[in-house]
C-alpha atoms as a PDB file:
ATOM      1  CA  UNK A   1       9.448  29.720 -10.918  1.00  0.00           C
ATOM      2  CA  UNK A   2       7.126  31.847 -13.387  1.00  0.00           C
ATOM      3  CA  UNK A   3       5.787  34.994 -11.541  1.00  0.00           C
ATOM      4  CA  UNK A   4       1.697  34.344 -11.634  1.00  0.00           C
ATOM      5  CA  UNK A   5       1.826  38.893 -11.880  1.00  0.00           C
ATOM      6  CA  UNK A   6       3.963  39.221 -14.932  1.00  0.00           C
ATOM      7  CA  UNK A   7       5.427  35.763 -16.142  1.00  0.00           C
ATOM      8  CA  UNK A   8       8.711  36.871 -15.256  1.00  0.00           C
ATOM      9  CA  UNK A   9      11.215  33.629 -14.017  1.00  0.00           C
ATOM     10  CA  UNK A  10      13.332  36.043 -11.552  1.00  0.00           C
ATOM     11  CA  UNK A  11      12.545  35.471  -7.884  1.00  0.00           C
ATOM     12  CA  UNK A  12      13.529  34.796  -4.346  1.00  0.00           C
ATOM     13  CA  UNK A  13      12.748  32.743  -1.809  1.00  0.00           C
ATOM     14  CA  UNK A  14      11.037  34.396   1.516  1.00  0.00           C
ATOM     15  CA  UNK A  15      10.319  31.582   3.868  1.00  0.00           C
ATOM     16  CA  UNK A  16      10.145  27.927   3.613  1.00  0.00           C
ATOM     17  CA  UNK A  17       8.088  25.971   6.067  1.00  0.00           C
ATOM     18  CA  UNK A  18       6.768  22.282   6.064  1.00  0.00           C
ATOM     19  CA  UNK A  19       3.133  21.716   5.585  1.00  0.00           C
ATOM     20  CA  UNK A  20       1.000  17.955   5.750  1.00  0.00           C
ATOM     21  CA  UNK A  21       3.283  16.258   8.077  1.00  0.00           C
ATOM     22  CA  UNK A  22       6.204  17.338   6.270  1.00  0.00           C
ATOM     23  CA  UNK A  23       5.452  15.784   3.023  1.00  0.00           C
ATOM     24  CA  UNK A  24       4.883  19.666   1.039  1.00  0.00           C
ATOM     25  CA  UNK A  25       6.942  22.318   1.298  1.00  0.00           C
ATOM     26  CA  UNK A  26       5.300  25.652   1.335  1.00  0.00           C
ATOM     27  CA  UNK A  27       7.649  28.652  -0.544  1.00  0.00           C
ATOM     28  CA  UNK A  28       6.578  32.429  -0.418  1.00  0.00           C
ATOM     29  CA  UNK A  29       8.336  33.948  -3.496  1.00  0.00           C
ATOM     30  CA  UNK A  30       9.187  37.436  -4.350  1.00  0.00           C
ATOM     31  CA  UNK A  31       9.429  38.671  -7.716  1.00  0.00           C
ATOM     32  CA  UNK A  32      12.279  40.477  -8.129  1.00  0.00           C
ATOM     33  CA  UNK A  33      10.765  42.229 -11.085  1.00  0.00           C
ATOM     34  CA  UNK A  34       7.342  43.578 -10.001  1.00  0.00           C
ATOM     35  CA  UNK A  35       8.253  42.672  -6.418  1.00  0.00           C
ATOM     36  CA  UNK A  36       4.856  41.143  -5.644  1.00  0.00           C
ATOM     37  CA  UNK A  37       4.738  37.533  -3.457  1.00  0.00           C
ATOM     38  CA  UNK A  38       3.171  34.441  -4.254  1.00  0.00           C
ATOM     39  CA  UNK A  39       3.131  31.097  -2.861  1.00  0.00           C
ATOM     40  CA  UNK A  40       4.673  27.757  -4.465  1.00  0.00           C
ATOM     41  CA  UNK A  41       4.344  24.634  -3.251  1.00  0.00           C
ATOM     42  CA  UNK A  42       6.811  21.639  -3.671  1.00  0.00           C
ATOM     43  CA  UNK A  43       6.118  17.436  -3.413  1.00  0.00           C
ATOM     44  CA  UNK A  44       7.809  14.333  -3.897  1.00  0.00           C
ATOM     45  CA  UNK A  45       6.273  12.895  -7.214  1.00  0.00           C
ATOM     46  CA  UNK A  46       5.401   9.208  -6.441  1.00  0.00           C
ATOM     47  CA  UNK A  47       4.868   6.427  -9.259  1.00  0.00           C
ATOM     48  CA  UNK A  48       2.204   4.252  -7.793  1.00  0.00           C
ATOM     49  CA  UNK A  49       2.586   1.006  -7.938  1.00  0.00           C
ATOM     50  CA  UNK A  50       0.466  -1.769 -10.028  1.00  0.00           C
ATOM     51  CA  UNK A  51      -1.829  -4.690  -9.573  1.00  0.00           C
ATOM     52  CA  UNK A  52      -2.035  -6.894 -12.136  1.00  0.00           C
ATOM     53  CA  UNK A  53      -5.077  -8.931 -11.601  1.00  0.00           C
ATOM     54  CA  UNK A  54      -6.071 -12.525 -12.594  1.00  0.00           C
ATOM     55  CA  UNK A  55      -8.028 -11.130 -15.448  1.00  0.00           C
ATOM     56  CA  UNK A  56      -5.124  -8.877 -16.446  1.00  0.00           C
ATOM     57  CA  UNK A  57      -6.259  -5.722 -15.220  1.00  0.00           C
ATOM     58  CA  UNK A  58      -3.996  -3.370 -13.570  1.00  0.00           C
ATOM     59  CA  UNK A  59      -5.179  -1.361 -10.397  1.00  0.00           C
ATOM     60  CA  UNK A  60      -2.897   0.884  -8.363  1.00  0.00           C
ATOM     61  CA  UNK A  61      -2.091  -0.770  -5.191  1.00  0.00           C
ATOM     62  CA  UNK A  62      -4.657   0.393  -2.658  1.00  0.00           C
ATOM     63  CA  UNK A  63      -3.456  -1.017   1.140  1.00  0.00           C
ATOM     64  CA  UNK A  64      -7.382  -0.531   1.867  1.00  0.00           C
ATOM     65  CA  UNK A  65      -8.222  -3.783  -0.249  1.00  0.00           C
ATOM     66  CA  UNK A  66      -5.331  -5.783   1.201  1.00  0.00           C
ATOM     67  CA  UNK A  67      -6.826  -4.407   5.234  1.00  0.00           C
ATOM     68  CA  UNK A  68     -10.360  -5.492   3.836  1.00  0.00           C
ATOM     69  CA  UNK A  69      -9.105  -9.146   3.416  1.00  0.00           C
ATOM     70  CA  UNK A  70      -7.789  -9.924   5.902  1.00  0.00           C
ATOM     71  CA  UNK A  71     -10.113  -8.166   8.703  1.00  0.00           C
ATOM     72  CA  UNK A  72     -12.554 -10.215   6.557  1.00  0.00           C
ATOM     73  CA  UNK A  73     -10.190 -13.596   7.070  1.00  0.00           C
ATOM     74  CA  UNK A  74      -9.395 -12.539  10.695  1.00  0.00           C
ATOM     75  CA  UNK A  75     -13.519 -11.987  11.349  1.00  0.00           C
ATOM     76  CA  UNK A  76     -14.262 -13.070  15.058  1.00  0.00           C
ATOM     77  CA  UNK A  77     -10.660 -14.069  15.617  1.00  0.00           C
ATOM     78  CA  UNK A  78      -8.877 -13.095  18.582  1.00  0.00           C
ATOM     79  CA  UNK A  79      -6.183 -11.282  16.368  1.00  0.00           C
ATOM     80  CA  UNK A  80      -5.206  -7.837  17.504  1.00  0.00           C
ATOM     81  CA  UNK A  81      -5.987  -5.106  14.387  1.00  0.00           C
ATOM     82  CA  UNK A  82      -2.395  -3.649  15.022  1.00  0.00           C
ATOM     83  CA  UNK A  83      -1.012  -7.561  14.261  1.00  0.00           C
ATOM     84  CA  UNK A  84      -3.291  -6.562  10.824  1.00  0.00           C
ATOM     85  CA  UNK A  85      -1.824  -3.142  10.163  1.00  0.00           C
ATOM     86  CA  UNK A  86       1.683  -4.433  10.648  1.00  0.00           C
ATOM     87  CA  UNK A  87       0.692  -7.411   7.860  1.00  0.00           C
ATOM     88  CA  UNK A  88       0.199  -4.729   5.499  1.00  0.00           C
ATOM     89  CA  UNK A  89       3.151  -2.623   6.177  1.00  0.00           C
ATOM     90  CA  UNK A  90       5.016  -5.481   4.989  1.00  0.00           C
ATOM     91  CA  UNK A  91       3.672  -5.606   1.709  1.00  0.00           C
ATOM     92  CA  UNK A  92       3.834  -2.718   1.246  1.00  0.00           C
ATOM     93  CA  UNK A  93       7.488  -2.843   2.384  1.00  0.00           C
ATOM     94  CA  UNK A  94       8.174  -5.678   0.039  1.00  0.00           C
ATOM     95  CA  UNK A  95       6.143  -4.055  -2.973  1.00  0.00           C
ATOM     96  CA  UNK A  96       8.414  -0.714  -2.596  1.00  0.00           C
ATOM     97  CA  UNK A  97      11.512  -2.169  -2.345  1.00  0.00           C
ATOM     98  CA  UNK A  98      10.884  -4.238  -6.142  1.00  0.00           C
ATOM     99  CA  UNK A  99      12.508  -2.182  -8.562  1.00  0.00           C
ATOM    100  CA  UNK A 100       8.945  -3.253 -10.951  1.00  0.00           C
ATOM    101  CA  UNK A 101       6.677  -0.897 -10.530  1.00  0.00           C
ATOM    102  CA  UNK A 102       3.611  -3.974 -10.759  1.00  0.00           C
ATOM    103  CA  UNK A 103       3.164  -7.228  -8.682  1.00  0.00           C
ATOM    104  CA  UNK A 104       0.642  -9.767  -9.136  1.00  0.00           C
ATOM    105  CA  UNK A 105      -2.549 -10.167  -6.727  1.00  0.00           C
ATOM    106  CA  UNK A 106      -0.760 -13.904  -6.882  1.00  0.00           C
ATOM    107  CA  UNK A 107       2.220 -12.516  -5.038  1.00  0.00           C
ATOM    108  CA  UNK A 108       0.799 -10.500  -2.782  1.00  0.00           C
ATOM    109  CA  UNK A 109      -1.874 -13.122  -2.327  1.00  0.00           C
ATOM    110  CA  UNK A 110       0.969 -15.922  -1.370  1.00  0.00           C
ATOM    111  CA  UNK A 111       2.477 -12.795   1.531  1.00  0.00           C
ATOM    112  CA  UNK A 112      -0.500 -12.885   2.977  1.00  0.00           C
ATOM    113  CA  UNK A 113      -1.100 -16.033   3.200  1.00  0.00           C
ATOM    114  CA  UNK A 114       1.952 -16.614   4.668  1.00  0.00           C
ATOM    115  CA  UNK A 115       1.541 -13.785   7.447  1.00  0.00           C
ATOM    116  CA  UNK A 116      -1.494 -15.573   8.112  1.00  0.00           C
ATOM    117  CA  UNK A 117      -0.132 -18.607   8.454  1.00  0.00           C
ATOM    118  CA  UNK A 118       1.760 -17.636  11.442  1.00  0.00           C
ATOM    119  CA  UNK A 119      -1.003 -15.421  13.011  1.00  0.00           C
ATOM    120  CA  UNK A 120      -3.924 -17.412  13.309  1.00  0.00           C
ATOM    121  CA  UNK A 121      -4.549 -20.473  11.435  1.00  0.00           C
ATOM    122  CA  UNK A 122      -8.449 -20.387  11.155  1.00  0.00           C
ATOM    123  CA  UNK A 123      -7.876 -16.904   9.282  1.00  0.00           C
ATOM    124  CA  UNK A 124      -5.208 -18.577   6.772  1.00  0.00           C
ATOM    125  CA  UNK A 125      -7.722 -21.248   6.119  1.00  0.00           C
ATOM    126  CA  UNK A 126     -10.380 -18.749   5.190  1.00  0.00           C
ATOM    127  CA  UNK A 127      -8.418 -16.370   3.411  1.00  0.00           C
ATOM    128  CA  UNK A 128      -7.065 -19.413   1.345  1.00  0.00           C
ATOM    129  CA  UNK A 129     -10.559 -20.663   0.617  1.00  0.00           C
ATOM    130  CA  UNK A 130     -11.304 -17.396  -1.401  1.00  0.00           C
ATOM    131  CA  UNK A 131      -7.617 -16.881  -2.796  1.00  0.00           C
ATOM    132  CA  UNK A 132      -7.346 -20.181  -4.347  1.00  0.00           C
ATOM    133  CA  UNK A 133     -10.837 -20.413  -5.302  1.00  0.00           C
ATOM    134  CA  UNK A 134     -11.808 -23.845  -3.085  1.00  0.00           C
ATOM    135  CA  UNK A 135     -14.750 -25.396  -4.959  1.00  0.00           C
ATOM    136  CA  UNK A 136     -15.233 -28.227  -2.329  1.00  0.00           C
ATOM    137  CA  UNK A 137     -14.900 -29.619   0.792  1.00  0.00           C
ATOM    138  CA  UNK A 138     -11.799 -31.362  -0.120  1.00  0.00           C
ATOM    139  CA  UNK A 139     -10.083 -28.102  -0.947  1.00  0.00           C
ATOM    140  CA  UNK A 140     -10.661 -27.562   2.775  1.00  0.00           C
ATOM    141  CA  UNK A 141      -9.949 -30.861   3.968  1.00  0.00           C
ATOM    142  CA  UNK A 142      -6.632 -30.916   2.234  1.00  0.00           C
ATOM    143  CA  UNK A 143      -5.526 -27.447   3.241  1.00  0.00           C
ATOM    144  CA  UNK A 144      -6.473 -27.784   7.107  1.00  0.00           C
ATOM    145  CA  UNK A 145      -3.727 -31.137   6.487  1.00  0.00           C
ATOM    146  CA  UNK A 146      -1.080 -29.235   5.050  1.00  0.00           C
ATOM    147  CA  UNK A 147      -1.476 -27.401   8.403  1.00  0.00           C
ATOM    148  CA  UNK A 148      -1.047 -30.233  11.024  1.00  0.00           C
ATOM    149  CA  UNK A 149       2.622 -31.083  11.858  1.00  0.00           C
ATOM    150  CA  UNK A 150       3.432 -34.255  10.479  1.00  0.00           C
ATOM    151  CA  UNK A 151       4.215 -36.495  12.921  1.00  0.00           C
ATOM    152  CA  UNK A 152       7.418 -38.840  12.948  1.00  0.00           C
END
């Protein structure tokens, strides 16, 4: 590390201690030319991960957007906010275990949907409605079908 004093690269390090929840580290330095101390700091380096919308834009992934939808889908539904939370831990458990670095709002649109799915059915039905774009009632109609049981 280059002294800040006099640009020398010769030091030592004094004490190490974890800062922000243990995600810095927080070095005091000596320079073991002009002996003064400084402070470095030290952080993973993350690559954030992609969007790649239907109009071909790419957004980093943002797990505020993905909480936004479906509190919006789950809207006066007795579904518990931590049932939400742990919904979007999963994407964002599936999206950082892909070795790509982007995913389609498609993909992520077809996990949530499923999570849905199995949480509250009125919530998948509204979240569907604005994921696939339902121009009618017969988008509806046929979607609510798909979700009764058929029946031998």
């Amino acid at each position: 590390m280059k002294c800040p004093y006099c640009g020398q690269i010769q030091d030592r390090v004094v004490d190490s201690r974890e800062s922000k929840g243990g995600e810095v580290i927080r070095r005091r330095r000596e320079c073991e030319h002009c002996h003064r101390r400084f402070t470095s700091y030290e952080k993973i380096e993350t690559i954030p991960y992609f969007v790649i919308k239907r109009n071909g834009n790419r957004d980093p992934f943002d797990r505020e957007k993905v909480m936004t939808g479906l509190l919006k889908a789950c809207e006066k539904r007795p579904v518990p906010i931590t049932k939400l939370e742990a919904v979007a831990d999963e994407v964002e458990r599936i999206i950082s275990g892909r070795e790509e670095r982007e995913i389609s709002t498609e993909e992520i649109g077809k996990i949530l949907m499923e999570s849905l799915r199995n949480l509250d059915q009125v919530a998948y039905v509204r979240f569907a409605s604005v994921y696939r774009r339902f121009e009618d009632i017969d988008s509806f109609i046929e979607e609510i079908r798909n979700l009764i049981p058929h029946k031998p």
